[in-house]
C-alpha atoms as a PDB file:
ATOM      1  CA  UNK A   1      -7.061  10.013 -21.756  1.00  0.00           C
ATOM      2  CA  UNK A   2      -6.191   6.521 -21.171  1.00  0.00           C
ATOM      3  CA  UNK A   3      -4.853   6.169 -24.668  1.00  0.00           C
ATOM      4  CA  UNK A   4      -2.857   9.277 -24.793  1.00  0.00           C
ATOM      5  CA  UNK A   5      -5.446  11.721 -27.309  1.00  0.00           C
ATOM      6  CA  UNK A   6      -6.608  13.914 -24.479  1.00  0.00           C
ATOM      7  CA  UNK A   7      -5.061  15.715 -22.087  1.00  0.00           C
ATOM      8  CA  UNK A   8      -6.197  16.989 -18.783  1.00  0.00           C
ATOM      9  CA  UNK A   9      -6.476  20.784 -18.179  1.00  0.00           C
ATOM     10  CA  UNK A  10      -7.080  23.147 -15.383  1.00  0.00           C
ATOM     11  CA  UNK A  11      -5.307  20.358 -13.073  1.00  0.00           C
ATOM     12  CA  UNK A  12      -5.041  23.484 -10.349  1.00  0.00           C
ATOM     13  CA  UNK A  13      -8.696  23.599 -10.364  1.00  0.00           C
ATOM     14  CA  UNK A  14      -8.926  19.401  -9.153  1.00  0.00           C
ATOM     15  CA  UNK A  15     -10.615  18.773  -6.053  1.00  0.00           C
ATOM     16  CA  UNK A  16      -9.008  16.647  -3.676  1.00  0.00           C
ATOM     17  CA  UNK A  17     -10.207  12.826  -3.713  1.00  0.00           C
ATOM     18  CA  UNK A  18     -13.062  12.120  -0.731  1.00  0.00           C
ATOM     19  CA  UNK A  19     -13.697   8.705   0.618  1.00  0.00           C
ATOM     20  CA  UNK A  20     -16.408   6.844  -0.561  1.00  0.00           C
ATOM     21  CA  UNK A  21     -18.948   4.845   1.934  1.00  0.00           C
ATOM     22  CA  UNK A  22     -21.128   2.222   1.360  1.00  0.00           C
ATOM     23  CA  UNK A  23     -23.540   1.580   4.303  1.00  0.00           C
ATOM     24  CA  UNK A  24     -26.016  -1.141   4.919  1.00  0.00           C
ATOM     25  CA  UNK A  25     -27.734  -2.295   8.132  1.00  0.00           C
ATOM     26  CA  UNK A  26     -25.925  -3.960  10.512  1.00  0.00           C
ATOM     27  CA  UNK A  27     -26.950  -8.097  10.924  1.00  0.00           C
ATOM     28  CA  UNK A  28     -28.491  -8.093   7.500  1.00  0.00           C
ATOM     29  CA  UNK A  29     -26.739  -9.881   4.904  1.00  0.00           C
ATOM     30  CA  UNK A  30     -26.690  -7.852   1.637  1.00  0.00           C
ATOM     31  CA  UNK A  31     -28.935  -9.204  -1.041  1.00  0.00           C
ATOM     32  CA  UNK A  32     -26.620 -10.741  -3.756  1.00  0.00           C
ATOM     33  CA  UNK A  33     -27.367  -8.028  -6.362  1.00  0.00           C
ATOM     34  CA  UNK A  34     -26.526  -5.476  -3.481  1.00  0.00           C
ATOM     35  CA  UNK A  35     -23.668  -7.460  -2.533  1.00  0.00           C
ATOM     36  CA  UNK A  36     -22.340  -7.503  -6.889  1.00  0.00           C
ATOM     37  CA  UNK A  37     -22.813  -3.868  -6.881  1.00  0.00           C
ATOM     38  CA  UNK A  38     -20.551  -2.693  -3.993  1.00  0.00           C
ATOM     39  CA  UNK A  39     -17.729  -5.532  -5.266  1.00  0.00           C
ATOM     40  CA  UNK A  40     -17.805  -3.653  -8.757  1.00  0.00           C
ATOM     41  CA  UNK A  41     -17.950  -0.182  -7.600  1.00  0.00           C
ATOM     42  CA  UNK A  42     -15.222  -0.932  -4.998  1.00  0.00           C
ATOM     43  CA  UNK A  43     -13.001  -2.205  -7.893  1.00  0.00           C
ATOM     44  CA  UNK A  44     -13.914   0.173 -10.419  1.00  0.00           C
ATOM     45  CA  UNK A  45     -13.259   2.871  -7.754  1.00  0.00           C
ATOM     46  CA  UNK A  46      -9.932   1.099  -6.949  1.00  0.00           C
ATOM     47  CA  UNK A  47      -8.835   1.415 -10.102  1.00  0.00           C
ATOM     48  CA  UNK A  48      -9.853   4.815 -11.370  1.00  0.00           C
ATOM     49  CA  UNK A  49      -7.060   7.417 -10.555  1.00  0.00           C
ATOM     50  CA  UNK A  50      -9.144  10.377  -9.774  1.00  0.00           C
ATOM     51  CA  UNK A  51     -10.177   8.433  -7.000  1.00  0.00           C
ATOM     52  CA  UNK A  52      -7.227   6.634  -5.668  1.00  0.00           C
ATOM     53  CA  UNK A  53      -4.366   8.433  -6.762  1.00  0.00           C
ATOM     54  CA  UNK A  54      -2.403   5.499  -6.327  1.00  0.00           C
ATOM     55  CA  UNK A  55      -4.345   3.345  -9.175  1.00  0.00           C
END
Protein backbone atom coordinates (compact mmCIF):
# COMPACT_ATOMS: atom_id res chain seq x y z
CA UNK A 1 0.00 0.00 0.00
CA UNK A 2 2.71 2.22 1.03
CA UNK A 3 4.05 2.36 -2.48
CA UNK A 4 0.85 2.94 -4.25
CA UNK A 5 0.21 -1.03 -5.94
CA UNK A 6 -2.56 -1.91 -3.55
CA UNK A 7 -5.44 -0.43 -2.61
CA UNK A 8 -7.58 -0.80 0.41
CA UNK A 9 -11.15 -2.22 0.08
CA UNK A 10 -14.19 -2.68 2.15
CA UNK A 11 -12.97 0.63 4.10
CA UNK A 12 -16.87 0.62 5.54
CA UNK A 13 -16.13 -2.61 7.07
CA UNK A 14 -12.78 -0.89 9.30
CA UNK A 15 -13.01 -1.12 12.87
CA UNK A 16 -12.37 1.83 14.77
CA UNK A 17 -8.66 2.15 16.24
CA UNK A 18 -8.51 0.90 20.23
CA UNK A 19 -5.81 2.02 22.55
CA UNK A 20 -3.08 -0.06 23.18
CA UNK A 21 -1.65 -0.73 26.94
CA UNK A 22 1.41 -1.87 28.06
CA UNK A 23 1.42 -2.78 31.81
CA UNK A 24 4.19 -3.75 34.11
CA UNK A 25 4.40 -3.78 37.93
CA UNK A 26 4.57 -0.81 39.63
CA UNK A 27 8.36 -0.08 41.49
CA UNK A 28 10.01 -2.54 39.20
CA UNK A 29 12.20 -1.22 36.65
CA UNK A 30 11.61 -2.98 33.29
CA UNK A 31 14.35 -5.33 32.29
CA UNK A 32 16.23 -3.64 29.33
CA UNK A 33 14.96 -6.13 26.71
CA UNK A 34 11.39 -5.38 28.18
CA UNK A 35 12.15 -1.86 28.28
CA UNK A 36 13.54 -2.11 23.95
CA UNK A 37 10.39 -3.84 23.22
CA UNK A 38 7.72 -1.34 24.44
CA UNK A 39 10.10 1.73 22.85
CA UNK A 40 9.76 -0.16 19.39
CA UNK A 41 6.25 -1.17 19.56
CA UNK A 42 5.31 2.34 20.82
CA UNK A 43 7.04 3.79 17.69
CA UNK A 44 6.08 1.30 15.29
CA UNK A 45 2.50 1.77 16.62
CA UNK A 46 3.01 5.58 16.33
CA UNK A 47 3.68 5.39 13.05
CA UNK A 48 1.35 2.85 11.52
CA UNK A 49 -1.93 4.61 10.35
CA UNK A 50 -4.41 1.98 11.17
CA UNK A 51 -3.48 2.69 14.51
CA UNK A 52 -3.05 6.35 14.85
CA UNK A 53 -4.90 7.84 12.21
CA UNK A 54 -2.89 10.76 12.49
CA UNK A 55 0.57 8.91 11.42
Amino acid sequence: MAEGRLRILLTDDEEAPVPIHVVSPEGRRAPAKTRAFVDLAAARLRADPRVNPAA
